[in-house]
N, C-alpha and C. Protein backbone atom coordinates (compact mmCIF):
# COMPACT_ATOMS: atom_id res chain seq x y z
N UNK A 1 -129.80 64.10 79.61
CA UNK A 1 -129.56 63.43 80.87
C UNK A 1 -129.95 64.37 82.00
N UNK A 2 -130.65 63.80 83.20
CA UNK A 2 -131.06 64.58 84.25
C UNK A 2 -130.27 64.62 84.85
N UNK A 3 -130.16 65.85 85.76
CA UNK A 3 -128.95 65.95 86.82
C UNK A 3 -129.88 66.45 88.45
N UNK A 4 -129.57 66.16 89.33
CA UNK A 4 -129.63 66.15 90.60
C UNK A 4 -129.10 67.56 90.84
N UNK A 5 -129.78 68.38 92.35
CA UNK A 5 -129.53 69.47 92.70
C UNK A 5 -129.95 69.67 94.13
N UNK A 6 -129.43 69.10 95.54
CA UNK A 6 -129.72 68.80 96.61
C UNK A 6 -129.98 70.56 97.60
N UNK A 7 -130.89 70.06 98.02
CA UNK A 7 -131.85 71.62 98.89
C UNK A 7 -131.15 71.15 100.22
N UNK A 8 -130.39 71.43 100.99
CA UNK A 8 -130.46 71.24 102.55
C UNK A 8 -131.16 72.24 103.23
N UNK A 9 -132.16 71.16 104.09
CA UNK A 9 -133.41 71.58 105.01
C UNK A 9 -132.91 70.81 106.26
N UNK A 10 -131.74 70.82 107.01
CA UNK A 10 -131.06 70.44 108.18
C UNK A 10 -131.44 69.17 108.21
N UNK A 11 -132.74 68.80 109.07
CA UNK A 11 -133.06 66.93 108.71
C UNK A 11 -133.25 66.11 107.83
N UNK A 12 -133.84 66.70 106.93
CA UNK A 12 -133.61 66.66 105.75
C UNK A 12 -133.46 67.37 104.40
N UNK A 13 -133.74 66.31 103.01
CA UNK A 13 -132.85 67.13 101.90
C UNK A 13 -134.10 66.99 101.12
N UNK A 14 -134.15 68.26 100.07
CA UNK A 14 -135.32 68.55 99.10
C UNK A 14 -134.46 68.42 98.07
N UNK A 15 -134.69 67.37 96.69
CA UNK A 15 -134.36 67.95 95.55
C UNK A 15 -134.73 67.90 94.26
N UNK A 16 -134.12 68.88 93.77
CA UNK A 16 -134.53 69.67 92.13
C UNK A 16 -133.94 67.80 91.17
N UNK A 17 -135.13 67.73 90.70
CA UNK A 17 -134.40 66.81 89.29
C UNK A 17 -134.21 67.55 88.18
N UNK A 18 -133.84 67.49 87.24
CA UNK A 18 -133.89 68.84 86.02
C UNK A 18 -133.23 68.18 84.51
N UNK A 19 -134.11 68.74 83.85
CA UNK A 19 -133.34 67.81 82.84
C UNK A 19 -133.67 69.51 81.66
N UNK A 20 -132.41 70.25 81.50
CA UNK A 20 -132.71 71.62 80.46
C UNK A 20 -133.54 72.18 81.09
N UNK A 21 -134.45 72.88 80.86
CA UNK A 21 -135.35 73.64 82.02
C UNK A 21 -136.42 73.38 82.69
N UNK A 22 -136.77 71.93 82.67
CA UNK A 22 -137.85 71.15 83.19
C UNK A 22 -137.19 70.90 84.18
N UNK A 23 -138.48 70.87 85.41
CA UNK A 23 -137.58 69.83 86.91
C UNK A 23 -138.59 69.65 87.27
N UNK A 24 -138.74 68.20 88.36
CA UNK A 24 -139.46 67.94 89.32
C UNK A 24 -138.86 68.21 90.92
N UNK A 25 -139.44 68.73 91.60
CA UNK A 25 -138.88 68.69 93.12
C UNK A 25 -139.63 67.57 93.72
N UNK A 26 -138.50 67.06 94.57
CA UNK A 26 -138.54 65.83 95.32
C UNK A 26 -138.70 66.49 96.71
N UNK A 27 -139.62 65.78 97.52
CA UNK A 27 -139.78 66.33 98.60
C UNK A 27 -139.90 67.83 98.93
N UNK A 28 -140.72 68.13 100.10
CA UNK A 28 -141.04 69.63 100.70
C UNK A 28 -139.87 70.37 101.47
N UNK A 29 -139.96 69.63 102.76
CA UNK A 29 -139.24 70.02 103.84
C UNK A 29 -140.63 70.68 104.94
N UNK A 30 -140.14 71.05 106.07
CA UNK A 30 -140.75 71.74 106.52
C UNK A 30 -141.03 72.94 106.70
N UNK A 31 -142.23 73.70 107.41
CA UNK A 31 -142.73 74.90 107.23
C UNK A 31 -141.56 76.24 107.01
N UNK A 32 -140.87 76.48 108.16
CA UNK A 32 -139.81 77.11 108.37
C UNK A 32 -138.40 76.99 107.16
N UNK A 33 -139.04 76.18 106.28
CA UNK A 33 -137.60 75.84 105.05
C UNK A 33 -138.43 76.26 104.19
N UNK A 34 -139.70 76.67 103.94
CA UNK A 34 -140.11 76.85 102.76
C UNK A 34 -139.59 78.12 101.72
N UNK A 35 -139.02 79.44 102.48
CA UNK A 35 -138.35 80.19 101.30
C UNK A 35 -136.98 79.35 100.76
N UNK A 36 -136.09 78.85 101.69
CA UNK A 36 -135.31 78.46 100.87
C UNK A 36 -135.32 77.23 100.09
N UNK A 37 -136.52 76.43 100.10
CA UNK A 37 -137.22 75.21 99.01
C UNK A 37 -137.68 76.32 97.61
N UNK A 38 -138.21 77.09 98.10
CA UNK A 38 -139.30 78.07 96.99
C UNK A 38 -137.64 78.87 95.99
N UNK A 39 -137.24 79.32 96.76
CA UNK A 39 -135.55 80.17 95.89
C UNK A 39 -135.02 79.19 95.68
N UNK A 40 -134.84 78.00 95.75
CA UNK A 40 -134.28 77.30 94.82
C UNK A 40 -135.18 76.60 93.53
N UNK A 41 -135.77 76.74 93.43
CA UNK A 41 -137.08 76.05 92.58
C UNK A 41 -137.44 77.46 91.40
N UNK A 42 -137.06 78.82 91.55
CA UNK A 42 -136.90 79.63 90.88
C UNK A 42 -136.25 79.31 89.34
N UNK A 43 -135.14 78.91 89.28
CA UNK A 43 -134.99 78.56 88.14
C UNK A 43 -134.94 77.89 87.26
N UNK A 44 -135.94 77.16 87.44
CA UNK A 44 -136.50 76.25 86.50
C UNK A 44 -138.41 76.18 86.73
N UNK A 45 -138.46 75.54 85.38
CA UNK A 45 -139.46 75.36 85.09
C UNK A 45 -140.52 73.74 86.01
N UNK A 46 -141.00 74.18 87.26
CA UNK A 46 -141.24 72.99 87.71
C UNK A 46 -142.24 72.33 87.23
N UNK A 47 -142.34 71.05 87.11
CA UNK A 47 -143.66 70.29 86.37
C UNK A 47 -144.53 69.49 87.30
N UNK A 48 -143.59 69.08 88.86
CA UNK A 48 -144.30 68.15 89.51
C UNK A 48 -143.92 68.51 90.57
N UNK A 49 -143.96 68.25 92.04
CA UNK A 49 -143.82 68.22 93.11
C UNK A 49 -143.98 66.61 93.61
N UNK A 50 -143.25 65.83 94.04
CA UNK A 50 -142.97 64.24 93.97
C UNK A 50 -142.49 63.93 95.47
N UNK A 51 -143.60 63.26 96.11
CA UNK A 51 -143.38 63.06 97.69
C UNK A 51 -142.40 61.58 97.64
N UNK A 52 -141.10 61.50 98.39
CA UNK A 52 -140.77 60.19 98.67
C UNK A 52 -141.66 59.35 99.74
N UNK A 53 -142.28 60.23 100.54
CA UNK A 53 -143.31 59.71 101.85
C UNK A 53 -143.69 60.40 102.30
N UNK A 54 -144.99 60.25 102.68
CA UNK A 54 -146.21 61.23 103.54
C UNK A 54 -145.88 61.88 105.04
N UNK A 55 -144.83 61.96 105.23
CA UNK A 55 -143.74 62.43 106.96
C UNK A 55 -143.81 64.03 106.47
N UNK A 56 -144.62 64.70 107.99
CA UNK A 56 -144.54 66.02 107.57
C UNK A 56 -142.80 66.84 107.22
N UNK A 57 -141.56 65.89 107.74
CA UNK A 57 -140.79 66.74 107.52
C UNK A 57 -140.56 66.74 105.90
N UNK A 58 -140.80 65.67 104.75
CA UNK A 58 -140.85 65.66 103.71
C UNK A 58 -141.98 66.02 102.76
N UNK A 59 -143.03 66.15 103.60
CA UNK A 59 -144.88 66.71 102.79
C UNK A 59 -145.31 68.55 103.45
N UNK A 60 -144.64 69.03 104.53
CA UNK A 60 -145.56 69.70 105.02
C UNK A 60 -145.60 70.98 104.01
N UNK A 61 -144.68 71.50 103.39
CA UNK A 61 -144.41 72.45 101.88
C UNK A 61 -145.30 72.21 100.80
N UNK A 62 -146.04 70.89 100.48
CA UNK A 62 -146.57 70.60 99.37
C UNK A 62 -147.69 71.30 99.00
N UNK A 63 -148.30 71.44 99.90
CA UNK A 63 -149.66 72.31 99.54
C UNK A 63 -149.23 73.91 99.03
N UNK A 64 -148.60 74.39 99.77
CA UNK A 64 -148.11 75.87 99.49
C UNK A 64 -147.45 75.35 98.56
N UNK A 65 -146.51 75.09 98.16
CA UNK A 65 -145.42 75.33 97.05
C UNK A 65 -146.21 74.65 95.52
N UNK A 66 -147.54 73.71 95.78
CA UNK A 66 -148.48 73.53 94.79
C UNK A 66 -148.86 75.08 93.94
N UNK A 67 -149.17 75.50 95.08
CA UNK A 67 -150.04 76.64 94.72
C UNK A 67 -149.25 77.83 94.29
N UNK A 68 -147.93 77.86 94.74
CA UNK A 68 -147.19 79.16 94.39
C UNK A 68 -146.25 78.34 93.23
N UNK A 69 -146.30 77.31 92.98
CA UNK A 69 -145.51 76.78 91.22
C UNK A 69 -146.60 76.28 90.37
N UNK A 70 -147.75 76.39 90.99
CA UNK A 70 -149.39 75.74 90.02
C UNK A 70 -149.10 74.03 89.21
N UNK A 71 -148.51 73.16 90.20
CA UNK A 71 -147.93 72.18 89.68
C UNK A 71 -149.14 71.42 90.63
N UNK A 72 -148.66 70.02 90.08
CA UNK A 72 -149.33 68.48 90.85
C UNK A 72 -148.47 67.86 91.73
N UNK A 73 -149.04 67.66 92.99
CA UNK A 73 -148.03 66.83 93.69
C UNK A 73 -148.31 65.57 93.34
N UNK A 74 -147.62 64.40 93.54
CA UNK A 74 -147.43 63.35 93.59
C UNK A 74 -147.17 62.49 94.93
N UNK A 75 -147.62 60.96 94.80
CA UNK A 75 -146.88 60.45 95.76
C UNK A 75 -147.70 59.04 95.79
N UNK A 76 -147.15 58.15 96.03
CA UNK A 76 -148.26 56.95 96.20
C UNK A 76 -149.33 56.53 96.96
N UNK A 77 -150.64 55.83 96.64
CA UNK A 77 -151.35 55.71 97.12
C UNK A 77 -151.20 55.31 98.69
N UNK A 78 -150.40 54.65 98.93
CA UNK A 78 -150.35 53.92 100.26
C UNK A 78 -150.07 55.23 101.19
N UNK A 79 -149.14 55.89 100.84
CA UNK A 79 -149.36 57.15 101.96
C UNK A 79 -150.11 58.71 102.00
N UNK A 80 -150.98 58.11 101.85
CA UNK A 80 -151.70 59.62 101.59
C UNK A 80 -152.63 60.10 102.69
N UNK A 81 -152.60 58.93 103.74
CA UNK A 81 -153.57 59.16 104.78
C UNK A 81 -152.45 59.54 105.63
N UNK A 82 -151.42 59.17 105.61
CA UNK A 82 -149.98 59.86 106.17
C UNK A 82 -150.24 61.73 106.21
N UNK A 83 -151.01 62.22 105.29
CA UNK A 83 -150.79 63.53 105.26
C UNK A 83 -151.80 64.31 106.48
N UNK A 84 -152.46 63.40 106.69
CA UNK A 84 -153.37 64.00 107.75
C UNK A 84 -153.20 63.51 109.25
N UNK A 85 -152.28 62.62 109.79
CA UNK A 85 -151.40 62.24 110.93
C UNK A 85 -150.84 61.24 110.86
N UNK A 86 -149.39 61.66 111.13
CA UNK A 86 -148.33 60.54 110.86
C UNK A 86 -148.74 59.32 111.78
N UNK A 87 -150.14 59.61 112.62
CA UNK A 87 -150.24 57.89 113.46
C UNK A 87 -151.28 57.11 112.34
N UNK A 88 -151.52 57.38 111.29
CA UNK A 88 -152.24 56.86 110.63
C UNK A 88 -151.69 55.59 109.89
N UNK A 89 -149.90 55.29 110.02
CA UNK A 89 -149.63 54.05 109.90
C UNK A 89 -148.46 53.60 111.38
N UNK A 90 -148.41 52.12 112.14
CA UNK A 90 -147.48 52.18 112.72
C UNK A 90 -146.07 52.81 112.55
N UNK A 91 -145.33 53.05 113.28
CA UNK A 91 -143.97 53.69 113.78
C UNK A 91 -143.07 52.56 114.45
N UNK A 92 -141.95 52.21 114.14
CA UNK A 92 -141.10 51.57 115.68
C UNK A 92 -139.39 52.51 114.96
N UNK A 93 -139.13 52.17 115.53
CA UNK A 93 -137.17 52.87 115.82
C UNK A 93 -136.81 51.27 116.32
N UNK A 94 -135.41 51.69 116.57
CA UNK A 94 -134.43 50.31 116.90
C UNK A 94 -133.39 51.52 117.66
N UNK A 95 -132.90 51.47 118.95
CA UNK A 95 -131.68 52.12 119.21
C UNK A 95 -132.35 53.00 120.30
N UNK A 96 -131.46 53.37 121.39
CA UNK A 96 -132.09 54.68 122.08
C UNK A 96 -132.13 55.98 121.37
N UNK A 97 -131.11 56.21 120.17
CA UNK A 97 -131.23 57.41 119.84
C UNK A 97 -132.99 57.56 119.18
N UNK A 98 -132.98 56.12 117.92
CA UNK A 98 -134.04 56.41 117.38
C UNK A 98 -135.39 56.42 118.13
N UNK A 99 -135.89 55.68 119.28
CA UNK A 99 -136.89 55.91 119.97
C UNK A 99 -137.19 56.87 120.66
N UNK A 100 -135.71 58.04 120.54
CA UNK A 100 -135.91 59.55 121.16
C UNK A 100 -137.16 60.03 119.78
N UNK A 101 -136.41 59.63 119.07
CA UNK A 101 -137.03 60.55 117.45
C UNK A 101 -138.29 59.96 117.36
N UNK A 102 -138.73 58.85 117.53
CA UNK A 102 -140.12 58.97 117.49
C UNK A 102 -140.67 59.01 118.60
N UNK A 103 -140.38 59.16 119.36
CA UNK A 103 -141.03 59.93 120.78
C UNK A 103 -141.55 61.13 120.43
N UNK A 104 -140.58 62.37 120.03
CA UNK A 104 -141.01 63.71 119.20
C UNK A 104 -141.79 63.55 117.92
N UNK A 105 -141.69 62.40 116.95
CA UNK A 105 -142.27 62.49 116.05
C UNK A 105 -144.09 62.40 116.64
N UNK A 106 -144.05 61.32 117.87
CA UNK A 106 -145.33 60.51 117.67
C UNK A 106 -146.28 62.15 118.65
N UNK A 107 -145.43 63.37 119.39
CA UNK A 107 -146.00 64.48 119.35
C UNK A 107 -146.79 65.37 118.41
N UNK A 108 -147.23 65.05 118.18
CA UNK A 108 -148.26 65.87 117.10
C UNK A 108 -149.16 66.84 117.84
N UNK A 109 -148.41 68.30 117.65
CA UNK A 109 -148.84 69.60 118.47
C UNK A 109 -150.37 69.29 117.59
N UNK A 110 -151.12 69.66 118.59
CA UNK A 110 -152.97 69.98 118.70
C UNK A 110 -153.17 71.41 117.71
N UNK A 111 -152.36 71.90 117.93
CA UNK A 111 -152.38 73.34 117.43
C UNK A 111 -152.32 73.77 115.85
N UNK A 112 -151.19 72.52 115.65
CA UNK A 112 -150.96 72.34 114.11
C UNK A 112 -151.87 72.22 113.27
N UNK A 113 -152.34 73.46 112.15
CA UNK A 113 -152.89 73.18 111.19
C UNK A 113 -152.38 72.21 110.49
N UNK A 114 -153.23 71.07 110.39
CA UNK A 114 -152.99 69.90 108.74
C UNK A 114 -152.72 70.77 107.69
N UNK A 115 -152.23 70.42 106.28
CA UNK A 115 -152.80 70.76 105.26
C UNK A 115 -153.71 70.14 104.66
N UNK A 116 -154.22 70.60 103.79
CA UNK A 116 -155.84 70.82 103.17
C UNK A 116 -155.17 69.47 101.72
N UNK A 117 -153.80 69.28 101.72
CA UNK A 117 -153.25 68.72 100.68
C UNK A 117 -153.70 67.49 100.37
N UNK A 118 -153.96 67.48 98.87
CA UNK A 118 -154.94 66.47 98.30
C UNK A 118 -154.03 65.82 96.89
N UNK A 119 -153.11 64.85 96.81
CA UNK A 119 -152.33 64.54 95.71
C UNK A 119 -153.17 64.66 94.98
N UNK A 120 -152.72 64.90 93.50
CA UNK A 120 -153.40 64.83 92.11
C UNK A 120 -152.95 63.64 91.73
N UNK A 121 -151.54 62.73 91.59
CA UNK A 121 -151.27 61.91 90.82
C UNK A 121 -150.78 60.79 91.78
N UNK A 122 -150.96 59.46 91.66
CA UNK A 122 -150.34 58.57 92.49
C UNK A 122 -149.12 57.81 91.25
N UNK A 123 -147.99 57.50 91.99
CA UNK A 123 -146.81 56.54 91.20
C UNK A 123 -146.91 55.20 91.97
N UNK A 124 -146.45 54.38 91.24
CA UNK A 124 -145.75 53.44 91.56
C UNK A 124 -144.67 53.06 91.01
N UNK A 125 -144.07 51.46 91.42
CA UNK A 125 -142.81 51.29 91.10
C UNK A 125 -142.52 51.13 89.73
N UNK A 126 -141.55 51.77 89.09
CA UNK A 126 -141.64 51.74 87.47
C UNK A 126 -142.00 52.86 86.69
N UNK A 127 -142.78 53.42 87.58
CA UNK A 127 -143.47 54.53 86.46
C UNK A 127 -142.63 56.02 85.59
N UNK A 128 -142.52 56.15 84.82
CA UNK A 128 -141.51 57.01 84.05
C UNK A 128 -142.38 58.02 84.90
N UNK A 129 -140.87 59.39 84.72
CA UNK A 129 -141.53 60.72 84.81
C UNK A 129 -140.90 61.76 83.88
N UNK A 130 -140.83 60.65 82.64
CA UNK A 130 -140.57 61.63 81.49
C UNK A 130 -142.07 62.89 80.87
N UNK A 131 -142.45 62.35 80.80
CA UNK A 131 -144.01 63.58 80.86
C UNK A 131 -143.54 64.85 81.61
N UNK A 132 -142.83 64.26 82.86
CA UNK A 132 -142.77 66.10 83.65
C UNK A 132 -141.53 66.27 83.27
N UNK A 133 -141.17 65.83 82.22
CA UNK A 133 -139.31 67.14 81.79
C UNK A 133 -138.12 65.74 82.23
N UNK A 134 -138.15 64.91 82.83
CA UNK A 134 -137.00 64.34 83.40
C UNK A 134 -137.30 63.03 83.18
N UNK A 135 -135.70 62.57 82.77
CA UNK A 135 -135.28 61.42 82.65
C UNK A 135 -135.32 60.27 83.93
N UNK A 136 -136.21 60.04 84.45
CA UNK A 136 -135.91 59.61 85.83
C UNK A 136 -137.31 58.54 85.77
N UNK A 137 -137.25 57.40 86.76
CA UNK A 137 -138.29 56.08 87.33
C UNK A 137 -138.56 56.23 88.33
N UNK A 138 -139.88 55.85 88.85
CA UNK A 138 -139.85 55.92 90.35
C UNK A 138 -139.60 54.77 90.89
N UNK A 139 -139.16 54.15 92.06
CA UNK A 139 -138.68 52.84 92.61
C UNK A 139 -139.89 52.43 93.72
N UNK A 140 -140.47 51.34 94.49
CA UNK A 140 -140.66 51.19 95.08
C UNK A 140 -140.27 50.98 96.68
N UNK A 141 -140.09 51.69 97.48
CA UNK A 141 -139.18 51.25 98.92
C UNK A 141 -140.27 51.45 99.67
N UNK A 142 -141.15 50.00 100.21
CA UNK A 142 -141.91 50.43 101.19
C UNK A 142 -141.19 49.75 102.06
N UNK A 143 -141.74 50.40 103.34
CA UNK A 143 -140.71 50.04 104.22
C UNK A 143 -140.92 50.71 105.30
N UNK A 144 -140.36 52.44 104.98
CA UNK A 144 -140.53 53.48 106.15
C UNK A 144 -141.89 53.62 106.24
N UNK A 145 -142.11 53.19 105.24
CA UNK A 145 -143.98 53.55 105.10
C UNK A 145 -144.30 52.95 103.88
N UNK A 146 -145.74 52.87 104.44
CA UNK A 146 -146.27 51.55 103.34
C UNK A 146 -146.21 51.72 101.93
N UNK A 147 -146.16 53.21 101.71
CA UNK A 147 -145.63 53.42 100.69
C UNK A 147 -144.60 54.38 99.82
N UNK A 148 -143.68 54.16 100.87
CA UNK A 148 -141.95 54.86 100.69
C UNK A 148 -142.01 55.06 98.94
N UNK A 149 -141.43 55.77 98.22
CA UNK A 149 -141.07 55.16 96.67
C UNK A 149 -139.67 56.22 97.08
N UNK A 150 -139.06 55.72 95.99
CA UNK A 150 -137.49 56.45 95.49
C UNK A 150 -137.38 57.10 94.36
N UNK A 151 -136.20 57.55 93.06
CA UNK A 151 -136.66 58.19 92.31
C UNK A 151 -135.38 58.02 91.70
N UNK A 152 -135.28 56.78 90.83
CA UNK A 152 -133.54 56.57 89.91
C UNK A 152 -133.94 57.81 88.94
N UNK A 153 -132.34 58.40 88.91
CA UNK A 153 -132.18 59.11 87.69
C UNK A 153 -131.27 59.01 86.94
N UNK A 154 -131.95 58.33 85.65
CA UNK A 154 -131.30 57.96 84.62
C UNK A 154 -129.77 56.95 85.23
N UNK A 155 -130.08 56.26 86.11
CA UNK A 155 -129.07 55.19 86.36
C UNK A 155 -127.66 55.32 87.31
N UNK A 156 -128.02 56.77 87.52
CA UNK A 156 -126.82 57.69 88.18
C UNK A 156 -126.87 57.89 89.38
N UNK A 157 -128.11 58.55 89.54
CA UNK A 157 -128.12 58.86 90.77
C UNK A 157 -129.42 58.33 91.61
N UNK A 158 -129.60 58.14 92.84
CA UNK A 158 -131.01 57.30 93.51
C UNK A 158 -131.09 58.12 94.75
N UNK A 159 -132.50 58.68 94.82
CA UNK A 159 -133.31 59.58 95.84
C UNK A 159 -133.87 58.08 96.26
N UNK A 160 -133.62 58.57 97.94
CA UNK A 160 -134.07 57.28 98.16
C UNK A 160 -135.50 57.82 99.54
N UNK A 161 -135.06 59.23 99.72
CA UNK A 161 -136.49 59.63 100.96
C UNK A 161 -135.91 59.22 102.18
N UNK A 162 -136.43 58.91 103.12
CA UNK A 162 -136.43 58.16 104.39
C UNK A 162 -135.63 56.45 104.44
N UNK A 163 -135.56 55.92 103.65
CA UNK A 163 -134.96 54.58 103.57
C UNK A 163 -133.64 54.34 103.73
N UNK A 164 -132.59 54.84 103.76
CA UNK A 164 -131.61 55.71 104.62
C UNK A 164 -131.26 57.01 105.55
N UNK A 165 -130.91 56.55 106.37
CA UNK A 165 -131.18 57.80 106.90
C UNK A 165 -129.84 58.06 107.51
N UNK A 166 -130.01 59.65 108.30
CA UNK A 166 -128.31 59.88 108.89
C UNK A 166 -128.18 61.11 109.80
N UNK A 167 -128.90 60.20 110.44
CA UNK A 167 -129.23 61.71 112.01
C UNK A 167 -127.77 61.88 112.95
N UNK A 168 -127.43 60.36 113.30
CA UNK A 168 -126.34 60.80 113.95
C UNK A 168 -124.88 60.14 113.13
N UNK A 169 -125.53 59.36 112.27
CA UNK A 169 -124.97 57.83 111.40
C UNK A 169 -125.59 57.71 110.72
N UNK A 170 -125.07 57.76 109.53
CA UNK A 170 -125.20 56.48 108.34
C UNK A 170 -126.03 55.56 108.48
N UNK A 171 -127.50 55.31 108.65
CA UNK A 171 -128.15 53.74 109.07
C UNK A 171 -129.02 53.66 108.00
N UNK A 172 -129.68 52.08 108.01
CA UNK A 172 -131.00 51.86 107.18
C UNK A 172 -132.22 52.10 108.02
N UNK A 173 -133.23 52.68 107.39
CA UNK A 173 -134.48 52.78 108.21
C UNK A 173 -135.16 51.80 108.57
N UNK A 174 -135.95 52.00 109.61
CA UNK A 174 -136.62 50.48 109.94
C UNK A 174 -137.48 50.10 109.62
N UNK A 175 -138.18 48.83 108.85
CA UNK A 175 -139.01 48.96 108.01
C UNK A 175 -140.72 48.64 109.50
N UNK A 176 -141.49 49.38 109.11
CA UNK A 176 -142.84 49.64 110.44
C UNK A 176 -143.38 48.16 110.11
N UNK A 177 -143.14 47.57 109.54
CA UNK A 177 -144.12 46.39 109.92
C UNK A 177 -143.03 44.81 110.51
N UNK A 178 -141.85 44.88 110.60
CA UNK A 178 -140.90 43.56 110.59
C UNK A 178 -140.02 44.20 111.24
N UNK A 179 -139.63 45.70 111.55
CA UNK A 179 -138.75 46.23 112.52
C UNK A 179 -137.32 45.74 112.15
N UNK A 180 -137.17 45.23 110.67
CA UNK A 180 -135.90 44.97 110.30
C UNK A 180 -135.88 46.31 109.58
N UNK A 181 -134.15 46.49 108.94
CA UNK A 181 -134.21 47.30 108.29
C UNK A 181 -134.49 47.16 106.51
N UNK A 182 -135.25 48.42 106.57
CA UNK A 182 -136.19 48.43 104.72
C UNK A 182 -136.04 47.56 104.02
N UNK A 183 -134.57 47.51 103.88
CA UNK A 183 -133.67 46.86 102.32
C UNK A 183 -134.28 45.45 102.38
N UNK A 184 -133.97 44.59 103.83
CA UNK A 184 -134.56 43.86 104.25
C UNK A 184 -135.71 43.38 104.13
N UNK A 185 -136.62 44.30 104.52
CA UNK A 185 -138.24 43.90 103.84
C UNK A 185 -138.46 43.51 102.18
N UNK A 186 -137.54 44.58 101.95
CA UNK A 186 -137.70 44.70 100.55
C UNK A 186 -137.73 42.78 99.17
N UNK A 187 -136.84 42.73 100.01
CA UNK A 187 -136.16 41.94 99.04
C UNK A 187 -136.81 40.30 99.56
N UNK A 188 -137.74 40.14 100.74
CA UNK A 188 -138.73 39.55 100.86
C UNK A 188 -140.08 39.18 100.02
């Protein structure tokens, strides 16, 4: 049975899946979190690197931490043009807080090197990731992005990425194309 092992990276959370000494890491974090993504990923044997969504605060680690664990990232086709500017799919918020946050998000410093990051493997909904060590499915949640996915493990526990979220509260994310929230789209 796989067990869960949550990274806090302040906005968000990176985590270890692991099943005996195999793991996949879920999500990056950003630049400034990368030693403490990299020291936790030390003890175990990583097999994959597994994007919930192409948002630099959850992709911008992937390229480096590829190269310093010699693993494959992952992530679905639909967001991969996400890795080279988050305006590459619409954005909306609901709330004054959230239209602060993509106000800063839709800033994209000039200065910022992209990464060079090129997935090796695309998932979709369903797809086992017993091959990389762990008992775990990937889910489909598009929504935050066209192509959000999640990551059940073994029935217990659910990485869900961006599709909840909890900046100031507890909320559902808004899904970019119907401006309802995800769950909502979803089940459309």
């Amino acid at each position: 049975m796989s067990s869960v092992k949550r990274i806090k990276c302040v906005s968000v959370n990176c985590y270890i899946v692991s099943e005996g000494d195999f793991a996949v890491l879920v999500d990056t974090g950003k630049k400034k979190y990368l030693k403490t993504v990299m020291d936790a990923c030390e003890p175990y044997k990583i097999k994959l690197i597994l994007l919930t969504h192409g948002h630099d605060d959850h992709a911008e680690n992937a390229a480096a931490l590829s190269v310093k664990l010699g693993v494959p990232v992952g992530m679905h086709k639909a967001d991969e043009n996400l890795l080279a500017s988050v305006r590459n799919q619409p954005l909306s918020a609901g709330g004054f807080f959230g239209k602060m946050i993509l106000s800063a998000a839709l800033k994209e410093p000039a200065e910022r090197k992209r990464s060079t990051l090129a997935p090796s493997v695309f998932f979709e909904d369903g797809d086992d990731l017993t091959e990389y060590g762990v008992s775990a499915k990937v889910i489909g949640l598009p929504g935050h992005t066209k192509g959000s996915i999640g990551i059940d493990v073994g029935g217990k526990d659910l990485i869900v990425g961006d599709a909840l979220m909890n900046i100031f509260y507890p909320t559902v994310s808004m899904c970019i194309t119907t401006k309802k929230p995800c769950w909502t789209a979803r089940e459309k």
